[in-house]
C-alpha atoms as a PDB file:
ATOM      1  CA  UNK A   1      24.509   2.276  12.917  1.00  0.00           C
ATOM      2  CA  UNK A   2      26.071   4.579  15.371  1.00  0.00           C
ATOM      3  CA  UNK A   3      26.883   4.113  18.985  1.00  0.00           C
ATOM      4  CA  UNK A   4      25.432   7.318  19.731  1.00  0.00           C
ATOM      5  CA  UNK A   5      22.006   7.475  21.734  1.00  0.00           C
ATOM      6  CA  UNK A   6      19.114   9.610  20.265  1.00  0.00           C
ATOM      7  CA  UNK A   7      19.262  11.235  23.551  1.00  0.00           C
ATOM      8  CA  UNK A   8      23.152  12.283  22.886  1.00  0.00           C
ATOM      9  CA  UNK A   9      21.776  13.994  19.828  1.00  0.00           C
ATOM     10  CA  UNK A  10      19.326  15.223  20.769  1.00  0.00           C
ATOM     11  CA  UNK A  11      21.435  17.589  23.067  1.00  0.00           C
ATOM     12  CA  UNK A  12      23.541  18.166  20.434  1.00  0.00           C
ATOM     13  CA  UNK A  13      20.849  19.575  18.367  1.00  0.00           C
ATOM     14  CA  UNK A  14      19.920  21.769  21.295  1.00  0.00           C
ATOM     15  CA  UNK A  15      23.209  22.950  22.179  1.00  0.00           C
ATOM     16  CA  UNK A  16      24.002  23.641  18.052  1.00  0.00           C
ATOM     17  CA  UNK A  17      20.572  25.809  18.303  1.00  0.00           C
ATOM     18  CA  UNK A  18      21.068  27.356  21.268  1.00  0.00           C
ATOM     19  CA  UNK A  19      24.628  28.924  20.279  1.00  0.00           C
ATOM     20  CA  UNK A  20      23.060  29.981  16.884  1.00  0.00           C
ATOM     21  CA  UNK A  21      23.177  34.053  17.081  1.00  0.00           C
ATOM     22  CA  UNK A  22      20.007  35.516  15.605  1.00  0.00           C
ATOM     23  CA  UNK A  23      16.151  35.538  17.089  1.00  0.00           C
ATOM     24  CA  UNK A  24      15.239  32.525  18.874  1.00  0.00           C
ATOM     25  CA  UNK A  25      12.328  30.381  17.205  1.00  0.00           C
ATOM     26  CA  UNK A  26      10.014  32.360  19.646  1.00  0.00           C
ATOM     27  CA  UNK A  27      10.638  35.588  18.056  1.00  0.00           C
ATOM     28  CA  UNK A  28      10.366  34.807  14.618  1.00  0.00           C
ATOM     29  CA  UNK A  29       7.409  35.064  12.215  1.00  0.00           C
ATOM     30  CA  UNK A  30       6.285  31.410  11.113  1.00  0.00           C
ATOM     31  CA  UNK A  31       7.856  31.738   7.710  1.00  0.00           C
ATOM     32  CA  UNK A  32      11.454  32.744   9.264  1.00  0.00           C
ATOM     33  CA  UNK A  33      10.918  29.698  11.762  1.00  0.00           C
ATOM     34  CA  UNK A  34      10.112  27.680   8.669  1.00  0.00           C
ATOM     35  CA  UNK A  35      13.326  28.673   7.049  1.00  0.00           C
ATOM     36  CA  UNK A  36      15.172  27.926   9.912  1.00  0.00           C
ATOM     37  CA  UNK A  37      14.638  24.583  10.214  1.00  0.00           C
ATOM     38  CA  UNK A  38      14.753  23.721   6.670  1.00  0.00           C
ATOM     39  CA  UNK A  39      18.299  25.346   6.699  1.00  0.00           C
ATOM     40  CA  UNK A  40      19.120  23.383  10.189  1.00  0.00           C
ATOM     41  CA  UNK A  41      18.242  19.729   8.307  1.00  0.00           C
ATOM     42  CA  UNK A  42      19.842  20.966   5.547  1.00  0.00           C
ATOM     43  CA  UNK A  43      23.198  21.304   7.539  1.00  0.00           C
ATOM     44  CA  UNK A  44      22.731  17.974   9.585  1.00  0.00           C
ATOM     45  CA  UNK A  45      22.408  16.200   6.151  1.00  0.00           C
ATOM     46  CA  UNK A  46      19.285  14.503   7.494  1.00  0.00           C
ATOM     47  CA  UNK A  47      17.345  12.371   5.276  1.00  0.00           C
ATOM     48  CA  UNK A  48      14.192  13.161   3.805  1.00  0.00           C
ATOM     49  CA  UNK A  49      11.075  11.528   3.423  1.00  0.00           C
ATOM     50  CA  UNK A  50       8.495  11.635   0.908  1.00  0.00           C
ATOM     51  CA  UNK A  51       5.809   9.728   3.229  1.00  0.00           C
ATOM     52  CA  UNK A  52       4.357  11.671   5.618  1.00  0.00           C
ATOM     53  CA  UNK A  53       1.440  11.537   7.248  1.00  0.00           C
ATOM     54  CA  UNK A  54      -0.641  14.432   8.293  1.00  0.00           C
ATOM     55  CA  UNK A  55      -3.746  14.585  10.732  1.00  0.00           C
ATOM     56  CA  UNK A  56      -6.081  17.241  11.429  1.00  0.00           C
ATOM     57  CA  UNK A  57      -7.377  17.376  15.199  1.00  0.00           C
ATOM     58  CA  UNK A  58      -9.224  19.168  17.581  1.00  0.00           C
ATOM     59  CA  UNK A  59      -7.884  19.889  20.888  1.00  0.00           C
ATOM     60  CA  UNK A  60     -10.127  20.737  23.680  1.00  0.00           C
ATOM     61  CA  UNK A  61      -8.947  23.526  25.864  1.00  0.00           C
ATOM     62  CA  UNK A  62     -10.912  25.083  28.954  1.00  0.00           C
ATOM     63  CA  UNK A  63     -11.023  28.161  26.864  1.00  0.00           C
ATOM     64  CA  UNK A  64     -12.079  26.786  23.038  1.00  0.00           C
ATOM     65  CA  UNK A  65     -11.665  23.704  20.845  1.00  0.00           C
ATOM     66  CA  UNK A  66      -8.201  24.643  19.134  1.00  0.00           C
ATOM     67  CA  UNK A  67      -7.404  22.838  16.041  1.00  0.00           C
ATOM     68  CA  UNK A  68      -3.968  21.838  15.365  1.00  0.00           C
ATOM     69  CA  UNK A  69      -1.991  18.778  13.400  1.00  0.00           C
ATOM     70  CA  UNK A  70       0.322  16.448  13.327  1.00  0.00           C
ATOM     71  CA  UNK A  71       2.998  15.543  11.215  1.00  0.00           C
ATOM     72  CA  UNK A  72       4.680  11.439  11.092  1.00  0.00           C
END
């Protein structure tokens, strides 16, 4: 266990990202983003996990139902 808090991390993460040169995650096609953060779990040695859950739902908008999902 470490005596860091998720919110300590958290920044981290942020911070790491933010001083990464290159597009931000805004300006890159889906794929690139994709790649991105494979590569940035990659290099925080994060563990994997083989049970996820994924959830299809419909989000009403003013404008049109928009369908998105979720990933746990």
């Amino acid at each position: 266990m470490t005596s860091r808090s998720p919110l300590a991390d958290v920044t981290a993460l942020l911070d790491m990202v933010a001083a990464t040169p290159g597009p931000s995650f805004a300006e890159m096609e889906p794929e690139q983003a994709r790649e991105a953060v494979r590569a940035m779990v990659d290099m925080l040695d994060a563990p994997g996990s083989s049970e996820v859950t994924v959830a299809d739902h419909v989000c009403l908008t003013p404008d049109a139902p928009l369908e998105c999902r979720t990933y746990l």
